[in-house]
C-alpha atoms as a PDB file:
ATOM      1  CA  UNK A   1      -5.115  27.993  60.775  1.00  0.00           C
ATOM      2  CA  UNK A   2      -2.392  30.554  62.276  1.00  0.00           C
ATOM      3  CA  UNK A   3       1.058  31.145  59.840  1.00  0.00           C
ATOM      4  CA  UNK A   4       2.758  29.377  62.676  1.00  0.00           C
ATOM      5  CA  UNK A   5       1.096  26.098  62.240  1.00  0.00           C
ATOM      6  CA  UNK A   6       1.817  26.258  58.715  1.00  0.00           C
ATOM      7  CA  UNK A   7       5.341  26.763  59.372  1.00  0.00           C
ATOM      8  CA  UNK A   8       5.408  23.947  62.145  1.00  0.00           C
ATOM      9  CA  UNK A   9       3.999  20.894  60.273  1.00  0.00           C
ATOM     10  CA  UNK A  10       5.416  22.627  57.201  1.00  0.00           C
ATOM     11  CA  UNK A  11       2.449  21.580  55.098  1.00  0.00           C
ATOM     12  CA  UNK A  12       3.105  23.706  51.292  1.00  0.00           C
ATOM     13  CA  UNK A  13       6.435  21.744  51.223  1.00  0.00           C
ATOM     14  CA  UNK A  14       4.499  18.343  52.223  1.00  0.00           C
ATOM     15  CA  UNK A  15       1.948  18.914  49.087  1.00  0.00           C
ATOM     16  CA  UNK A  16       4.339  20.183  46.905  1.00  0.00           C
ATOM     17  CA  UNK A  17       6.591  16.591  47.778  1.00  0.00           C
ATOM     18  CA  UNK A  18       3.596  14.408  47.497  1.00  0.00           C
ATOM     19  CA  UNK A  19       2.595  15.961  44.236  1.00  0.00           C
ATOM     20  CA  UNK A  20       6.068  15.703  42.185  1.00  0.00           C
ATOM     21  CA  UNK A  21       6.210  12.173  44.053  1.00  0.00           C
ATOM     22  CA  UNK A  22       3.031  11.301  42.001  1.00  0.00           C
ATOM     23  CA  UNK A  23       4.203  12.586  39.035  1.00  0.00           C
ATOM     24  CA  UNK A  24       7.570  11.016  39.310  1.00  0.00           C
ATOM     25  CA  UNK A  25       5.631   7.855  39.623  1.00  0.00           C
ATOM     26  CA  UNK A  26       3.175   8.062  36.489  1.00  0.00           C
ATOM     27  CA  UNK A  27       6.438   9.159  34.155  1.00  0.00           C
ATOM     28  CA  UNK A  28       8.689   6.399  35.696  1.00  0.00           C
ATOM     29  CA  UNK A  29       5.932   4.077  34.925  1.00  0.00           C
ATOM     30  CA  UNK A  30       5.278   5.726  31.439  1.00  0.00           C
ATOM     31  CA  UNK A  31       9.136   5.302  30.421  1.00  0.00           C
ATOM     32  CA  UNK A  32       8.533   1.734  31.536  1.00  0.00           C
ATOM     33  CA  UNK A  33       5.449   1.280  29.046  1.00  0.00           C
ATOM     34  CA  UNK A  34       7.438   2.320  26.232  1.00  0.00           C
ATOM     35  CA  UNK A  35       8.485  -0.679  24.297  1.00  0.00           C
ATOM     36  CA  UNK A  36      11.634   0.850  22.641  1.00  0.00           C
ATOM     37  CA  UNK A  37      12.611   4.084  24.535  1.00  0.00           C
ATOM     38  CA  UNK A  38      14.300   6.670  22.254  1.00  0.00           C
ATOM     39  CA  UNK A  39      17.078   9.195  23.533  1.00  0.00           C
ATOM     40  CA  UNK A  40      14.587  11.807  24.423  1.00  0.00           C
ATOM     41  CA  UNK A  41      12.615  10.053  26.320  1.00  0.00           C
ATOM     42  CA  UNK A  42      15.391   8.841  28.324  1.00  0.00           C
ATOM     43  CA  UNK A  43      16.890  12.287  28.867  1.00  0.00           C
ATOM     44  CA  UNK A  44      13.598  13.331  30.089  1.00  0.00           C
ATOM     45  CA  UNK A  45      13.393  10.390  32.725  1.00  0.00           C
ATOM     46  CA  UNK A  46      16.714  11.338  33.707  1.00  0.00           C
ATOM     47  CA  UNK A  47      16.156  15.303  34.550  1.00  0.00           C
ATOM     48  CA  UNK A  48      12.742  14.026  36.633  1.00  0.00           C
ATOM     49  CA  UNK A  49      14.697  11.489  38.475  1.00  0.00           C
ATOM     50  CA  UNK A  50      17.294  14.466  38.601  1.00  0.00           C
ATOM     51  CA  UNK A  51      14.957  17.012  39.733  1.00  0.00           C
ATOM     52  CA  UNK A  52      13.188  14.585  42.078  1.00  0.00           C
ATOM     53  CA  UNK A  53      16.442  14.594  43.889  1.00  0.00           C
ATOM     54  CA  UNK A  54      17.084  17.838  44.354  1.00  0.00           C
ATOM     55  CA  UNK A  55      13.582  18.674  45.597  1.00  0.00           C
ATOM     56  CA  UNK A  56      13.689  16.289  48.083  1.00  0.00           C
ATOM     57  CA  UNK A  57      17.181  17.199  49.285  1.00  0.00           C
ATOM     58  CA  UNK A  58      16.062  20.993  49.344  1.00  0.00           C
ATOM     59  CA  UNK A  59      12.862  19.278  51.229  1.00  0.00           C
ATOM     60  CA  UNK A  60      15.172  17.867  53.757  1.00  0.00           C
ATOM     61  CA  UNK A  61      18.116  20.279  54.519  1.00  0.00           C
ATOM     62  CA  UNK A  62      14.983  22.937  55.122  1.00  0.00           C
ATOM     63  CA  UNK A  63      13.207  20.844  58.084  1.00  0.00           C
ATOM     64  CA  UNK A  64      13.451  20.179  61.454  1.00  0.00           C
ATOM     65  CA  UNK A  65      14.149  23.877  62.417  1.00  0.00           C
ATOM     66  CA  UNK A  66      11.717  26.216  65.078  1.00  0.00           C
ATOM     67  CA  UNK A  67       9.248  28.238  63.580  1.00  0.00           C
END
C-alpha cells in the first residue's frame, strides 16, 4: 500500500469517521435509555452531537482534493 493510495481514498479519515459515528450512536442511544436524564448527561450528549459536527465538517472541507 503506497502513501499515495492512502492519501487518494483517504482511508485514516474514513476509520476515524466510522468510529466516532459508532460511538455517537451507542451514547445517543444510551441518553435515550435513561429514564430521567439529569443536566450532565444532557451536556454531555450535547458536546458529542457538537463534536460529531465538527469532525465531520473538518471531514468534508478536507476531501475531494489531488494527492
Amino acid at each position: 500500500m503506497t502513501p499515495e493510495f492512502v492519501n487518494k481514498w483517504r482511508i485514516f479519515p474514513r476509520l476515524l469517521l466510522a468510529a466516532f459515528v459508532y460511538l455517537w450512536a451507542e451514547s445517543t442511544m444510551w441518553f435515550m435509555s435513561i429514564p430521567e436524564p439529569n443536566t450532565a448527561q444532557g451536556v454531555f450528549i450535547s458536546a458529542v452531537w457538537g463534536a460529531l459536527a465538527l469532525f465531520a465538517n473538518f471531514y468534508f472541507s478536507t476531501g475531494g482534493k489531488d494527492a
